[in-house]
C-alpha atoms as a PDB file:
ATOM      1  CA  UNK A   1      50.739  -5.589 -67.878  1.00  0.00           C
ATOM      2  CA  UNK A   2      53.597  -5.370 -69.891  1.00  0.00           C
ATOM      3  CA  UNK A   3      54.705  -1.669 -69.110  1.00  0.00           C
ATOM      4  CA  UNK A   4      57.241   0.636 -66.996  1.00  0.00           C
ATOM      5  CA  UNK A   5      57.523   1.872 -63.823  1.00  0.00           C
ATOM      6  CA  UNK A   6      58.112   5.157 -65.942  1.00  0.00           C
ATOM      7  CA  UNK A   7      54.969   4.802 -67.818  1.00  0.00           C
ATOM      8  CA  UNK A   8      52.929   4.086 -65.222  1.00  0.00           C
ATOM      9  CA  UNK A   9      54.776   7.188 -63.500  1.00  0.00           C
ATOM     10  CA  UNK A  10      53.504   9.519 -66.561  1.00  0.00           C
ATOM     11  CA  UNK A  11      50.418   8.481 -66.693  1.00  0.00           C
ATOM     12  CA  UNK A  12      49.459   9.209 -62.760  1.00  0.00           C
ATOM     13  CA  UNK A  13      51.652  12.758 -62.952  1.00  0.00           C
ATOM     14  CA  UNK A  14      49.056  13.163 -66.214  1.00  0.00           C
ATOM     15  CA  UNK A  15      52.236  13.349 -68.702  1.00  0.00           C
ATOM     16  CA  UNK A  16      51.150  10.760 -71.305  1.00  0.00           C
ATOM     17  CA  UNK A  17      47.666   9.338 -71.602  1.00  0.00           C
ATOM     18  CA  UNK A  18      46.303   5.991 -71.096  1.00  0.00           C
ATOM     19  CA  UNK A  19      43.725   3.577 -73.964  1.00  0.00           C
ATOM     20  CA  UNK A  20      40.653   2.154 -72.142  1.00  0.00           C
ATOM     21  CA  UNK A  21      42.356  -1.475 -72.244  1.00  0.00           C
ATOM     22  CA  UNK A  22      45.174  -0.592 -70.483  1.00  0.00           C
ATOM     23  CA  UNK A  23      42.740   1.359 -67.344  1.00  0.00           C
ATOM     24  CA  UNK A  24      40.848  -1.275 -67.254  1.00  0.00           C
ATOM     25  CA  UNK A  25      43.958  -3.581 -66.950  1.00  0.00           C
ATOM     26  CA  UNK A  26      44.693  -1.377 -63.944  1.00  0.00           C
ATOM     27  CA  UNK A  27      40.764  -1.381 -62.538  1.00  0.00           C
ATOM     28  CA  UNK A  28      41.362  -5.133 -62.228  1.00  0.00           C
ATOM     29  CA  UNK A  29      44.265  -5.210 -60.628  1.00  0.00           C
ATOM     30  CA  UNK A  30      43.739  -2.711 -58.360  1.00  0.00           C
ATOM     31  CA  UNK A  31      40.683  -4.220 -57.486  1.00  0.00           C
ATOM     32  CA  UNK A  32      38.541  -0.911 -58.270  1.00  0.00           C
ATOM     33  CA  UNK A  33      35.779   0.292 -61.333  1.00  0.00           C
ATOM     34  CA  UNK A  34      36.824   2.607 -64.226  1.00  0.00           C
ATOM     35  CA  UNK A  35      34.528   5.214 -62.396  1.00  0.00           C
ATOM     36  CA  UNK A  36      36.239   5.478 -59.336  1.00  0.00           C
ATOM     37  CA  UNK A  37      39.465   6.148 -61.278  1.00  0.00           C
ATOM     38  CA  UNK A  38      38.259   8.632 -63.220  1.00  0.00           C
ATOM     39  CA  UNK A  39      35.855  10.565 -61.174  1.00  0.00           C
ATOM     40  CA  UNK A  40      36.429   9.344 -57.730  1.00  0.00           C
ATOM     41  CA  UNK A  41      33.154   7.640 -57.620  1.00  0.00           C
ATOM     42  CA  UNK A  42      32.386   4.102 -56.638  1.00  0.00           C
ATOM     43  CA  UNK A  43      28.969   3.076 -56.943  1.00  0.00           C
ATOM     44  CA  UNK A  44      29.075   0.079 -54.154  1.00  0.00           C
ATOM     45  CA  UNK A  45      29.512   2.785 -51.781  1.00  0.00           C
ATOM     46  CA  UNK A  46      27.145   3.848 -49.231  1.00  0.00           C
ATOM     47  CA  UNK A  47      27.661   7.672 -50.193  1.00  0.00           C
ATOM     48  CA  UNK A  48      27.552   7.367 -53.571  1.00  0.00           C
ATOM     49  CA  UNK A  49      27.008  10.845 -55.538  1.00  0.00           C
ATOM     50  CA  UNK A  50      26.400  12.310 -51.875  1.00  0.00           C
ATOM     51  CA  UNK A  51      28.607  15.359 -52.171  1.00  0.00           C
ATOM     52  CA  UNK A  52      27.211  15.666 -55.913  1.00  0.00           C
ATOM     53  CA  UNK A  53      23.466  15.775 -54.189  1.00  0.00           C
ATOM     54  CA  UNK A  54      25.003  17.824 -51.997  1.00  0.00           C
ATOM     55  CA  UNK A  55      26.045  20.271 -54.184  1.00  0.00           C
ATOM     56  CA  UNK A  56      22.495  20.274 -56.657  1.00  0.00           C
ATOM     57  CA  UNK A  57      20.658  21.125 -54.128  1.00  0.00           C
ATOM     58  CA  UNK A  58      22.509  23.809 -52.728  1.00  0.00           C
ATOM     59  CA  UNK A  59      21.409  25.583 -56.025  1.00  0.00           C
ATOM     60  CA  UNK A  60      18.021  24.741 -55.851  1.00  0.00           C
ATOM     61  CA  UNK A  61      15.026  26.814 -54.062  1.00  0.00           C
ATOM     62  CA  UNK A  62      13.153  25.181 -50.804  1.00  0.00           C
ATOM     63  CA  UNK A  63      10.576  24.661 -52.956  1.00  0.00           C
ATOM     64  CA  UNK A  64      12.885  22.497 -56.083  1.00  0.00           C
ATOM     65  CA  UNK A  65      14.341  20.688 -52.914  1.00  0.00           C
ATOM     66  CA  UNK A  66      11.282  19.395 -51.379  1.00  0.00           C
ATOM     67  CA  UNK A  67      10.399  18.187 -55.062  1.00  0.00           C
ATOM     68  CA  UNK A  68      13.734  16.841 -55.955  1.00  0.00           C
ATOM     69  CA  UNK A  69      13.605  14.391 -52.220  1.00  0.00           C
ATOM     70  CA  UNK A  70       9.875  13.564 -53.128  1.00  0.00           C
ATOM     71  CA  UNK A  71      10.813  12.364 -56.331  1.00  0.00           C
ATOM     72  CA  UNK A  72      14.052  10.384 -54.607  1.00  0.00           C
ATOM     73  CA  UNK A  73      11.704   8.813 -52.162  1.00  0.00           C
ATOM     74  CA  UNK A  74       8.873   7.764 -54.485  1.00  0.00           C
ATOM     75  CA  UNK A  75      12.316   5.949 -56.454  1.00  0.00           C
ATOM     76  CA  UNK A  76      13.752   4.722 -53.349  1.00  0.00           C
ATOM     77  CA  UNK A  77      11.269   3.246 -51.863  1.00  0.00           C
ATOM     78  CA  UNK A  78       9.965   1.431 -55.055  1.00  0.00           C
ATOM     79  CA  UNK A  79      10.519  -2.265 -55.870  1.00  0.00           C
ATOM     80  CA  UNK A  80      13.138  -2.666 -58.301  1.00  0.00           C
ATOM     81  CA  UNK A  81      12.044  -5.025 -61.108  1.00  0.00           C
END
């Protein structure tokens, strides 16, 4: 990548910043997305946006709940085209 130990040292410790050609230089060779660098997210995963679910519905009534999952499992369960 063409860059030092000390740059690569600010940029996790959130000292200098880092252009999208560079993270995604680092996304490849990690072996990992943008979005799981910068949020923590991967979307291959099986729990994908779980703990975000999570927390939506703890804000919600029963009755937004049972409409939010309804909605999910209408989506789920349909074929994707």
């Amino acid at each position: 990548m063409d860059v030092s130990i000390a740059f690569l040292s600010r940029i996790e410790r959130g000292s200098s910043q880092i252009n999208l050609k560079r993270l995604s230089q680092i996304c490849e060779i990690l072996g990992t997305s943008e979005g799981e660098i910068l949020n923590g997210t991967c979307s291959d995963s099986p729990v994908y946006l779980s703990n975000e679910f999570a927390k939506l519905l703890l804000n919600c009534s029963s009755t937004k709940q049972r409409l939010i999952y309804d909605v999910a499992k209408v989506i789920a369960e349909s074929k994707e085209q």
